[in-house]
Structure formats: C-alpha cells, structure tokens
PDB file of N, CA and C in Angstrom:
ATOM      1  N   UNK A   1       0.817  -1.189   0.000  1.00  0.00           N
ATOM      2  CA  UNK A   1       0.000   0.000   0.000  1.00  0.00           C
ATOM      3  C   UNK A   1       0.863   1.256   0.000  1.00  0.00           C
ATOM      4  N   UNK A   2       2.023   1.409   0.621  1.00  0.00           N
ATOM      5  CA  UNK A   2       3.034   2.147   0.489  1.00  0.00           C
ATOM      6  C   UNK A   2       3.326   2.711  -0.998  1.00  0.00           C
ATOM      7  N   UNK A   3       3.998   2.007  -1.876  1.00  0.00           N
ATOM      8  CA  UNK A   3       3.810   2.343  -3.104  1.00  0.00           C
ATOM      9  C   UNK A   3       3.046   2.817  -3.898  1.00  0.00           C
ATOM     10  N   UNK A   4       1.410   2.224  -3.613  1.00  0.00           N
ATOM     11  CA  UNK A   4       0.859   2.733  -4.367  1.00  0.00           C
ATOM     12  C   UNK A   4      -0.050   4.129  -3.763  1.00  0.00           C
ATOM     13  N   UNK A   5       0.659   4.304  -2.377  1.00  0.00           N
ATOM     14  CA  UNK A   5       0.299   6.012  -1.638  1.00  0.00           C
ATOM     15  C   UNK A   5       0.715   6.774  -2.518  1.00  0.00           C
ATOM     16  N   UNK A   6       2.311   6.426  -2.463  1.00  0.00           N
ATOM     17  CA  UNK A   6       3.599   7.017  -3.338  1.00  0.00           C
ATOM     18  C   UNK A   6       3.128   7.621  -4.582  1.00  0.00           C
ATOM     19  N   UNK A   7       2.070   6.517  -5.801  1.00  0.00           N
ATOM     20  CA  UNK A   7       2.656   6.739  -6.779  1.00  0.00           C
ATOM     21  C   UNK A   7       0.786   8.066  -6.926  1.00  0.00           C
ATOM     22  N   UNK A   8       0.181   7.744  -6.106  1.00  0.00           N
ATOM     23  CA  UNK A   8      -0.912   8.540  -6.019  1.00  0.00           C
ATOM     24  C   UNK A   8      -0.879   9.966  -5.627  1.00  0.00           C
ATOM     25  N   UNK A   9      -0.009  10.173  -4.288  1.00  0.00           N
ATOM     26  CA  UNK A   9       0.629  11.599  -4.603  1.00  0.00           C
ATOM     27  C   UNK A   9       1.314  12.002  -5.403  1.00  0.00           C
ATOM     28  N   UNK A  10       1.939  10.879  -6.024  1.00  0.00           N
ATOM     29  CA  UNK A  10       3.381  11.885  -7.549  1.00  0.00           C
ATOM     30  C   UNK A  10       1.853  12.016  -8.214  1.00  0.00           C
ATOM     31  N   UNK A  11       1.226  11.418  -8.769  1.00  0.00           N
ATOM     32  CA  UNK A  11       0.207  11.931  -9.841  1.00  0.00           C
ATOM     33  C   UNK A  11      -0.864  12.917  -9.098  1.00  0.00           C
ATOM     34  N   UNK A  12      -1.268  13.385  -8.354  1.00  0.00           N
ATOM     35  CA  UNK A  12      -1.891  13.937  -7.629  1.00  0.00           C
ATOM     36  C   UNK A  12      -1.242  15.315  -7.679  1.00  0.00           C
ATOM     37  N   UNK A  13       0.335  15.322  -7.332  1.00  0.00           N
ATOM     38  CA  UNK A  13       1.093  16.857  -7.469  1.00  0.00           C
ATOM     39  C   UNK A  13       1.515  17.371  -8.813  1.00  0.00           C
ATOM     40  N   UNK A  14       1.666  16.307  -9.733  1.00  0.00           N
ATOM     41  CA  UNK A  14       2.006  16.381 -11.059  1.00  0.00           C
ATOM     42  C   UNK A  14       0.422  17.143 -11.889  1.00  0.00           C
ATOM     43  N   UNK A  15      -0.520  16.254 -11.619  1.00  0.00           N
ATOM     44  CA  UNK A  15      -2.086  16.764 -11.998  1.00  0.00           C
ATOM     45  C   UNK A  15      -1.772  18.552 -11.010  1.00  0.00           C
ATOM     46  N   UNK A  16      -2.587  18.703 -10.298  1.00  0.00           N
ATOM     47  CA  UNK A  16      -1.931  20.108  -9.582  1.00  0.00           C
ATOM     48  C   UNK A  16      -1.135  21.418 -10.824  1.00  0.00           C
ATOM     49  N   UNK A  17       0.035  20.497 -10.489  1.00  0.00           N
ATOM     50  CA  UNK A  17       1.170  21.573 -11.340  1.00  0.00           C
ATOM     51  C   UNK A  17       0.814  21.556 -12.389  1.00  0.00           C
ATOM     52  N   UNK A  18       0.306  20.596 -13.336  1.00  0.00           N
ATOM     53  CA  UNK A  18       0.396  21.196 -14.868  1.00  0.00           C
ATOM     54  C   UNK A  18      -1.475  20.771 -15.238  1.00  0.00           C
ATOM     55  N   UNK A  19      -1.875  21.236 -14.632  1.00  0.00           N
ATOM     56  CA  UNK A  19      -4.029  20.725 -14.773  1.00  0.00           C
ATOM     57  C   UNK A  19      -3.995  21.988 -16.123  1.00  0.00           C
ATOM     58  N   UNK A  20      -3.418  23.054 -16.276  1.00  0.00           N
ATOM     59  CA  UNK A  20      -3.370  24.538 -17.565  1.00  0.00           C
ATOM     60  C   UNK A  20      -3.264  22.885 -18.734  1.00  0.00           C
ATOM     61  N   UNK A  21      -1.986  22.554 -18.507  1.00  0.00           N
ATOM     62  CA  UNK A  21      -1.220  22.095 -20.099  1.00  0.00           C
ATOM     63  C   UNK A  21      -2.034  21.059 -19.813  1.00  0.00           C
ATOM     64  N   UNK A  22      -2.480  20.017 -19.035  1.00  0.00           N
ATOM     65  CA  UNK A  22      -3.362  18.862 -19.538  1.00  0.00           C
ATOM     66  C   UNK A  22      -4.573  19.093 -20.448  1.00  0.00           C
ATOM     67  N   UNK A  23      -5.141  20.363 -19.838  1.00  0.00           N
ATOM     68  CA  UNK A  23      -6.358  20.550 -20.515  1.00  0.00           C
ATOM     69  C   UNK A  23      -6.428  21.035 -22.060  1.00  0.00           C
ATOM     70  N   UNK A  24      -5.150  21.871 -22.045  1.00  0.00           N
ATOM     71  CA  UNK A  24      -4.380  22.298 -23.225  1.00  0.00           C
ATOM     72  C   UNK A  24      -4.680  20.880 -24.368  1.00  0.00           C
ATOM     73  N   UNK A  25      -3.722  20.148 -23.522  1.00  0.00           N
ATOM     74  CA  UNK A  25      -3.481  18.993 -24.935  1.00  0.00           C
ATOM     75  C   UNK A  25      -4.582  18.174 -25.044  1.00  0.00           C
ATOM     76  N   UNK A  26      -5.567  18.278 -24.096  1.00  0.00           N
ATOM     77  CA  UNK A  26      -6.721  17.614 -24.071  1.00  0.00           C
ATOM     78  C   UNK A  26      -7.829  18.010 -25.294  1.00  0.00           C
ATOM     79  N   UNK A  27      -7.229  19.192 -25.318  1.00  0.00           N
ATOM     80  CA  UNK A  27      -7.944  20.281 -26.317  1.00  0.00           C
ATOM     81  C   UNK A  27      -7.746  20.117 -27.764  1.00  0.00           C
ATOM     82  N   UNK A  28      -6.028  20.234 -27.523  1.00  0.00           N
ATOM     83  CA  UNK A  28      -5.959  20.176 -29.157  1.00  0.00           C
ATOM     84  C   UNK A  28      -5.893  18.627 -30.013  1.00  0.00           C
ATOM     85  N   UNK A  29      -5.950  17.899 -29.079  1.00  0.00           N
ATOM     86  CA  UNK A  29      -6.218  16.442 -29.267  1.00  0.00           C
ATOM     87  C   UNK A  29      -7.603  15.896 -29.659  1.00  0.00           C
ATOM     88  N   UNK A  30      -8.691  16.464 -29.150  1.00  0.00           N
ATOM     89  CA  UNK A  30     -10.486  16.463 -29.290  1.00  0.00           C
ATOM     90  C   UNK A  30     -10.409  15.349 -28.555  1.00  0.00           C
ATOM     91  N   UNK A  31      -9.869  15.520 -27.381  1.00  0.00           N
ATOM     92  CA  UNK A  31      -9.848  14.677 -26.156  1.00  0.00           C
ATOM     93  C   UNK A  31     -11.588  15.272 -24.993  1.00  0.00           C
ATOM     94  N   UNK A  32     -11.251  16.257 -25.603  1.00  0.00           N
ATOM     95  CA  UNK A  32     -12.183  16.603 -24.254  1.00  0.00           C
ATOM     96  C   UNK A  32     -13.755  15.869 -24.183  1.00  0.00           C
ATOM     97  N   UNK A  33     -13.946  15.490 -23.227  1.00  0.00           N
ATOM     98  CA  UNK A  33     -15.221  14.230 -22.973  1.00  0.00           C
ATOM     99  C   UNK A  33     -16.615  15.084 -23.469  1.00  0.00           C
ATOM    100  N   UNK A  34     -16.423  16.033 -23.224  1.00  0.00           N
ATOM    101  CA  UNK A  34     -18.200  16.990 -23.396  1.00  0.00           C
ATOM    102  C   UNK A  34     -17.688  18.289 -24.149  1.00  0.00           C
ATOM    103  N   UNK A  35     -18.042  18.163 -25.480  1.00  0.00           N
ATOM    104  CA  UNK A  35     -18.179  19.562 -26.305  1.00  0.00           C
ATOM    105  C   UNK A  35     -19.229  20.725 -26.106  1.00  0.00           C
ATOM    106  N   UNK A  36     -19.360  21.401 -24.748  1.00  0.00           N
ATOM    107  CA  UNK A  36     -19.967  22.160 -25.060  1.00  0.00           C
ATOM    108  C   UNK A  36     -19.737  23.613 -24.489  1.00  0.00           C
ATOM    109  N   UNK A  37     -20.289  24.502 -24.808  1.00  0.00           N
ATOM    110  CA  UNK A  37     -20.057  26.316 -25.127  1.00  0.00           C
ATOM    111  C   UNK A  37     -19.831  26.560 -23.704  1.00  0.00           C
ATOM    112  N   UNK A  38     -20.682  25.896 -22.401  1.00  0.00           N
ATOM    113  CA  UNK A  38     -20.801  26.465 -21.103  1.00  0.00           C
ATOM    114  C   UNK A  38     -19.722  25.937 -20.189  1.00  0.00           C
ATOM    115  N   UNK A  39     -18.786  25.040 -20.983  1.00  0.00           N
ATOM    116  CA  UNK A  39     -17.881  24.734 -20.030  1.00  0.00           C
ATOM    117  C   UNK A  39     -16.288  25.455 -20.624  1.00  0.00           C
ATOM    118  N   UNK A  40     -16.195  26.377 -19.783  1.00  0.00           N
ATOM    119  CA  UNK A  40     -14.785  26.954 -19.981  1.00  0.00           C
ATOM    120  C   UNK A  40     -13.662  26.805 -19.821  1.00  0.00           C
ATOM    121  N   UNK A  41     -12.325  26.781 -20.164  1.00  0.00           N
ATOM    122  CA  UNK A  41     -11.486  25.999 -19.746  1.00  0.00           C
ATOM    123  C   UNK A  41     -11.281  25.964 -18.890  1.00  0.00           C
ATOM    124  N   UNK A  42     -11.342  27.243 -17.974  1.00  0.00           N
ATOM    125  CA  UNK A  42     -11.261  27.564 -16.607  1.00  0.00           C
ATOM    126  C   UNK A  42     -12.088  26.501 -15.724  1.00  0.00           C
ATOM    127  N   UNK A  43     -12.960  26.239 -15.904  1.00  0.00           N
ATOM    128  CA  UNK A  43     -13.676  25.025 -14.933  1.00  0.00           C
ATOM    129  C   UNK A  43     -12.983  23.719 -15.616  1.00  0.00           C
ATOM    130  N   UNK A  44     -12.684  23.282 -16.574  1.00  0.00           N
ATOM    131  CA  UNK A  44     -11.543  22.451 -17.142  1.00  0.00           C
ATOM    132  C   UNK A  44     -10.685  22.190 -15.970  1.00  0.00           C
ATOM    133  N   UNK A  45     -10.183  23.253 -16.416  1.00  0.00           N
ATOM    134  CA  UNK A  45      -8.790  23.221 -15.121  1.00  0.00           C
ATOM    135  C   UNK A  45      -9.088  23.090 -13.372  1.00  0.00           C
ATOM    136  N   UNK A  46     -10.032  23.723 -13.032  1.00  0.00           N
ATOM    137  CA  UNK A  46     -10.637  23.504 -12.076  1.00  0.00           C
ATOM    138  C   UNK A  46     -10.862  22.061 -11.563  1.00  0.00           C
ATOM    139  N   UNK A  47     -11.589  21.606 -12.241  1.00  0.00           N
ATOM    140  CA  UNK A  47     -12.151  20.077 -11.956  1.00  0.00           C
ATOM    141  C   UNK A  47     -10.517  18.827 -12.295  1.00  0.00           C
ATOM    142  N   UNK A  48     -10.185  19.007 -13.211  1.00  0.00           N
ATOM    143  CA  UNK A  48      -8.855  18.686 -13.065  1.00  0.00           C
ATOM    144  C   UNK A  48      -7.939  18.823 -11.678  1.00  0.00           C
ATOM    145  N   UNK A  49      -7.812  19.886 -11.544  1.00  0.00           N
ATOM    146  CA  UNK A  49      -7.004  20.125 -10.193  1.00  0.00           C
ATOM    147  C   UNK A  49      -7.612  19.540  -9.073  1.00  0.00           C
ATOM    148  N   UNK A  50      -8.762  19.808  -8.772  1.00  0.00           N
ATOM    149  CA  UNK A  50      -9.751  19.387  -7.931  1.00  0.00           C
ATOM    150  C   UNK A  50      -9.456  17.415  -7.647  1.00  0.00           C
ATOM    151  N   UNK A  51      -9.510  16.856  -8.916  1.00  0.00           N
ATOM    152  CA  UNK A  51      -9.353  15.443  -9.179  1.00  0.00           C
ATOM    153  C   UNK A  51      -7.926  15.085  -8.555  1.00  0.00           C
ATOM    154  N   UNK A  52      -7.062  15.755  -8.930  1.00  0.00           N
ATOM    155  CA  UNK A  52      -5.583  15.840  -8.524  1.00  0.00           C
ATOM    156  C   UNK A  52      -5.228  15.495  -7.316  1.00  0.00           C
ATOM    157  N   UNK A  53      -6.505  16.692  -6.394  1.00  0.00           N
ATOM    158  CA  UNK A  53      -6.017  16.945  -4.876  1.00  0.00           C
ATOM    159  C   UNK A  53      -6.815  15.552  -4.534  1.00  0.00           C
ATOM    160  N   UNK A  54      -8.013  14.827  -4.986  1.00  0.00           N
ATOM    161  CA  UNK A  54      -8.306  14.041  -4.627  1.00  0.00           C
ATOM    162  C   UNK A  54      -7.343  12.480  -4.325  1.00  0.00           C
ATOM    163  N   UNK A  55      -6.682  12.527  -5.390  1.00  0.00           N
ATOM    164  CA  UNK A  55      -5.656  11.173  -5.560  1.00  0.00           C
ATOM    165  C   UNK A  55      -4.561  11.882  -5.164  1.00  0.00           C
ATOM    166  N   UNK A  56      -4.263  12.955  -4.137  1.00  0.00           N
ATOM    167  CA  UNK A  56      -3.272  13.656  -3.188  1.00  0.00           C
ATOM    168  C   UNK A  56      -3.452  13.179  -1.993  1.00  0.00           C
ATOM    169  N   UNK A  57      -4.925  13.585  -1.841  1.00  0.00           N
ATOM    170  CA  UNK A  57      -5.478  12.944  -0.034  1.00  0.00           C
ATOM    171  C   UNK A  57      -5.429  11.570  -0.140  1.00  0.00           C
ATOM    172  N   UNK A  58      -5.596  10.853  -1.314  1.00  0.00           N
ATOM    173  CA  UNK A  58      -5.817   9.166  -0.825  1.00  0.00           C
ATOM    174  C   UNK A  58      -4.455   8.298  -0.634  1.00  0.00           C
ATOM    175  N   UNK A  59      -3.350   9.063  -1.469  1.00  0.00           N
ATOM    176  CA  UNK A  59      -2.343   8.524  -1.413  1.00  0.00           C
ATOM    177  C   UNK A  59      -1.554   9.090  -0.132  1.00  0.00           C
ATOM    178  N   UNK A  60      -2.196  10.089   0.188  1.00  0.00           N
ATOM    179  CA  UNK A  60      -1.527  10.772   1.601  1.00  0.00           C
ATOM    180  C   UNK A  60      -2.104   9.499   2.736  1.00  0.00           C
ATOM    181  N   UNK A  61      -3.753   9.545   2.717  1.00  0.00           N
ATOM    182  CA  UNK A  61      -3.975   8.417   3.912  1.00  0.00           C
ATOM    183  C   UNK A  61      -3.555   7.033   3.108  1.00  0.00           C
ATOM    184  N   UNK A  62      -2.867   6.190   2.398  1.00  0.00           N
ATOM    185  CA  UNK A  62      -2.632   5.336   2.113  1.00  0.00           C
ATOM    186  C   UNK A  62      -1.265   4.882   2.562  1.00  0.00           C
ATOM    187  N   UNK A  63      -0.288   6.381   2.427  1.00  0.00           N
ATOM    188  CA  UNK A  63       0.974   6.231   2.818  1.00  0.00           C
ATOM    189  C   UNK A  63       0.603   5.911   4.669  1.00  0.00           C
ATOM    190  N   UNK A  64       0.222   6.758   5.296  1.00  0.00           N
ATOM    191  CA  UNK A  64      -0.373   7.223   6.995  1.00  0.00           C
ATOM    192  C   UNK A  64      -0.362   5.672   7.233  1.00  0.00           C
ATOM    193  N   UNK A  65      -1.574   5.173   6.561  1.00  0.00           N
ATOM    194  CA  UNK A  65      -2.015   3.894   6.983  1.00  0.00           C
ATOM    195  C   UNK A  65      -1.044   2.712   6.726  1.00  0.00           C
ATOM    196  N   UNK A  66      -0.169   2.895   5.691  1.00  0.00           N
ATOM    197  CA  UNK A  66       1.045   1.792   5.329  1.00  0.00           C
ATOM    198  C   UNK A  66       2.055   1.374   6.431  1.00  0.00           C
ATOM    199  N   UNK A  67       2.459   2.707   7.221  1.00  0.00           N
ATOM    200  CA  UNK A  67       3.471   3.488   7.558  1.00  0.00           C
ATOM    201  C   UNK A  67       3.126   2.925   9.525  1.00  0.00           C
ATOM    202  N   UNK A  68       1.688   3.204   9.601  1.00  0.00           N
ATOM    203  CA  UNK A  68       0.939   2.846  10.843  1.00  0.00           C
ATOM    204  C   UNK A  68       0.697   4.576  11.919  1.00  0.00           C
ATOM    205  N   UNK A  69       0.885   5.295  10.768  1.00  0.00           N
ATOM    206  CA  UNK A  69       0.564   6.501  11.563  1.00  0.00           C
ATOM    207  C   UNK A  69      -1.037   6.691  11.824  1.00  0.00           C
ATOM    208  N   UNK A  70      -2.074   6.185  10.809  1.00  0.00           N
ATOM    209  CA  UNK A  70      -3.584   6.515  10.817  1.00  0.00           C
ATOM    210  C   UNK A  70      -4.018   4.791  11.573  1.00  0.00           C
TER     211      UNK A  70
END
C-alpha cells in the first residue's frame, strides 16, 4: 500500500502543477469528454485540479495507513 500512496501523490502533485497544459493537450487532441459552449477551460482546469487533490489525499492516507501513523 506504500507504493501505491507514493505513486498517487506523484500523480496527484504532477495533476496540480500542470491541470493549464493537460487541458491544453486535451484540447488540441479532441480529447475533451463533453463539447460544449458552457464549459470553460477555466472550470476544465478547475475540476482537473480538484481530481488531482483528490488522488493527493488518498495517497496521503494510504501512505499514513502503510506506515501505521492513521
């Protein structure tokens, strides 16, 4: 469980730092899941980051709990 705390915060801080350029290439790829006018990139990035911090906290209590701190 250790490891895979580990590899949930690297992607968790990595998502974070670059959520601008994911959405970017998400973009120019016609990656993006829902084409429509009311979603701006700005909430793009938002919900991205948001997702990020989520697989931040789980790999944070995953490490806690590996470790025997939680």
């Amino acid at each position: 469980m250790f490891v895979a705390g580990c590899c949930l915060i690297l992607l968790g801080v990595v998502g974070v730092r670059y959520a601008p350029a994911i959405v970017r290439a998400q973009a120019s790829e016609g990656m993006t899941p829902v084409e429509d006018d009311q979603l701006e990139e700005t909430d793009r990035i938002r919900v991205t980051k948001g997702t990020s911090v989520v697989f931040l906290v789980v790999g944070v209590v995953l490490v806690g709990y590996a470790s025997g701190v939680v």
